[in-house]
Protein backbone atom coordinates (compact mmCIF):
# COMPACT_ATOMS: atom_id res chain seq x y z
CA UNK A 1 0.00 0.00 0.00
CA UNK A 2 1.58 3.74 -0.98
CA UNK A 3 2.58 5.79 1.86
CA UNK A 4 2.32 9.38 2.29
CA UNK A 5 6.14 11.20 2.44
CA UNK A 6 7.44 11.42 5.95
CA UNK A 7 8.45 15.00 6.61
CA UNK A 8 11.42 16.63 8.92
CA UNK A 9 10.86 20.49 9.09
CA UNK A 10 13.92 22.43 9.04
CA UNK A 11 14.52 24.64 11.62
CA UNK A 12 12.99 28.27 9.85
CA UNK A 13 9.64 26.01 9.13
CA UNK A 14 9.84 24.37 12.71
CA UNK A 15 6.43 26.24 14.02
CA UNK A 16 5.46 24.33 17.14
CA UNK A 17 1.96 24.43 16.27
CA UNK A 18 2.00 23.70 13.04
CA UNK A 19 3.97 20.10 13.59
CA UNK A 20 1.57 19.48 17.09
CA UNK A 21 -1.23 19.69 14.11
CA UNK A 22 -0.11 16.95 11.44
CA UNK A 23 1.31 14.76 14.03
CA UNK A 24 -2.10 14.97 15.89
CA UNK A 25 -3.52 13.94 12.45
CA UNK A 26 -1.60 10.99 12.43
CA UNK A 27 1.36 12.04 9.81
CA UNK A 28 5.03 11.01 10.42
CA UNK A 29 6.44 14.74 11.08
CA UNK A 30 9.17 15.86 12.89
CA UNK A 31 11.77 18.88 13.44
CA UNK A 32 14.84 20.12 13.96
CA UNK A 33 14.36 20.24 17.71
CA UNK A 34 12.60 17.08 17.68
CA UNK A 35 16.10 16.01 16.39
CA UNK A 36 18.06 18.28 18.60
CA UNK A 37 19.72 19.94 15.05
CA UNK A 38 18.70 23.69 15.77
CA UNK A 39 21.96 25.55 14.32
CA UNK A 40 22.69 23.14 11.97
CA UNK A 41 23.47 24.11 8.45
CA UNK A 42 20.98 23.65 5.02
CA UNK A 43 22.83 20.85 4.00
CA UNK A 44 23.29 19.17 7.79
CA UNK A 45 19.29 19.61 7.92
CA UNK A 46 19.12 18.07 4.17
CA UNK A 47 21.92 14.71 5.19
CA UNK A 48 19.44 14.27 7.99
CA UNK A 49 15.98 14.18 5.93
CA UNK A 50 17.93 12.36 3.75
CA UNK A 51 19.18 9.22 6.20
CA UNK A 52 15.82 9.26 7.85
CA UNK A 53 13.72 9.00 4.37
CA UNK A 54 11.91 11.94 5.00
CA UNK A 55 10.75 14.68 2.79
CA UNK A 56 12.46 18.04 3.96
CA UNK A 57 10.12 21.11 4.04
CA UNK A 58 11.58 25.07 4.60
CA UNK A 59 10.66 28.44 3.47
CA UNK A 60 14.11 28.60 2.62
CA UNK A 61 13.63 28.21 -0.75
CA UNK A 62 17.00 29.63 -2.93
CA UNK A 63 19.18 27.80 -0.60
CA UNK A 64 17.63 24.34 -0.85
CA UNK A 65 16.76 24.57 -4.87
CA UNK A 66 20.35 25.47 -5.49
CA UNK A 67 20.81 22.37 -2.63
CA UNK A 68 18.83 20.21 -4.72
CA UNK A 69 20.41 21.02 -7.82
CA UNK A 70 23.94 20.40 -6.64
CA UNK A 71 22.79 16.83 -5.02
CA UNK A 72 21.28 15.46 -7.95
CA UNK A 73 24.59 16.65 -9.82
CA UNK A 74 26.72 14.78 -7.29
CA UNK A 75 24.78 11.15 -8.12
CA UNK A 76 22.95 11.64 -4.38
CA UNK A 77 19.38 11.27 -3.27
CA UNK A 78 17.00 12.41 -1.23
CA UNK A 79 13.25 11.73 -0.35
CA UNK A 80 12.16 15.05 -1.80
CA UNK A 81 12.32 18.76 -0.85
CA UNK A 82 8.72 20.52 0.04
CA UNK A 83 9.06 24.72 -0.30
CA UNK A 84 6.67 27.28 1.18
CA UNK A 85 6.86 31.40 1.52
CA UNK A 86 6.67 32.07 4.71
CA UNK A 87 4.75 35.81 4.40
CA UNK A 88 2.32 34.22 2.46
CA UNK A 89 0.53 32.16 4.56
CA UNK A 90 -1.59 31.81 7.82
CA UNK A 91 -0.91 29.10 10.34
CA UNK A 92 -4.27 27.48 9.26
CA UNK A 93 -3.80 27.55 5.84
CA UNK A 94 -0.32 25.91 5.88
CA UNK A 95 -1.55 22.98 7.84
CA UNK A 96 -4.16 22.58 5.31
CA UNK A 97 -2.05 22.97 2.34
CA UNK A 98 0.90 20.28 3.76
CA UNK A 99 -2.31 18.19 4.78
CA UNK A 100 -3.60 18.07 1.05
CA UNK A 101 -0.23 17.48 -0.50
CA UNK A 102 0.82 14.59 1.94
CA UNK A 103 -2.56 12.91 1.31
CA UNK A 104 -2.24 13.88 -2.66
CA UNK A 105 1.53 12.64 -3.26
CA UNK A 106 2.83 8.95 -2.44
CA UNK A 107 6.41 8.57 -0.89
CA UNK A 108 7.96 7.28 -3.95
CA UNK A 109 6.52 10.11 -6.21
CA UNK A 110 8.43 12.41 -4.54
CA UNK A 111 11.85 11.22 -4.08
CA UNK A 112 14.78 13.65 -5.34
CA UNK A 113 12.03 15.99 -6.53
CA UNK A 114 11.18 19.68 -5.25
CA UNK A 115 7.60 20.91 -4.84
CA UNK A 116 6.48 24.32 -4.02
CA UNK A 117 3.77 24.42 -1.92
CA UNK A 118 0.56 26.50 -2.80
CA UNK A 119 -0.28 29.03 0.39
């Protein structure tokens, strides 16, 4: 049976409430203090995601496309790389919108892929 993408929030995305919500509705999320990796560089956050199989999501967008880019360049993988803007959304609305794409997009389908999340 397909999964849904596991997902690590870095630590600019790592709203409290926002995790509390999809792990209350029984999706595999954690973050970087879950994980004790607050201070930890973009590409520390993305080995991490990466090791675990879990899709990393930021609103650090330019660093981890450019991230993404110069993985897939160097032959290495990772279990996909969700993007939001930050200013662009409300709390509520960004636990709808992850809610809808984890439901919408099977583990597999998103594997060394970046998405940019509608808010």
């Amino acid at each position: 049976m397909p999964s849904s993408p596991s997902l690590y929030f870095d630590e600019d995305a790592s709203e409290s409430s926002v995790v509390t919500a999809l792990k209350s509705s029984k999706f595999d999320v954690i973050s970087t203090y879950d994980k004790q990796m607050t201070g930890a560089s973009d590409i520390e956050q993305l080995k991490l995601a990466a090791s675990e199989e879990r899709m990393l999501f930021s609103f650090n967008a330019r660093d981890f496309r450019r991230l993404h880019e110069k993985w897939l360049e160097e032959g290495k993988e990772h279990y996909g790389i969700l993007l939001a803007q930050q200013q662009k959304s409300t709390t509520k609305k960004l636990i709808r919108n992850v809610k809808r794409f984890l439901e919408e997009y099977e583990k597999d389908y998103v594997r060394n892929n970046i998405f940019y999340l509608q808010v």
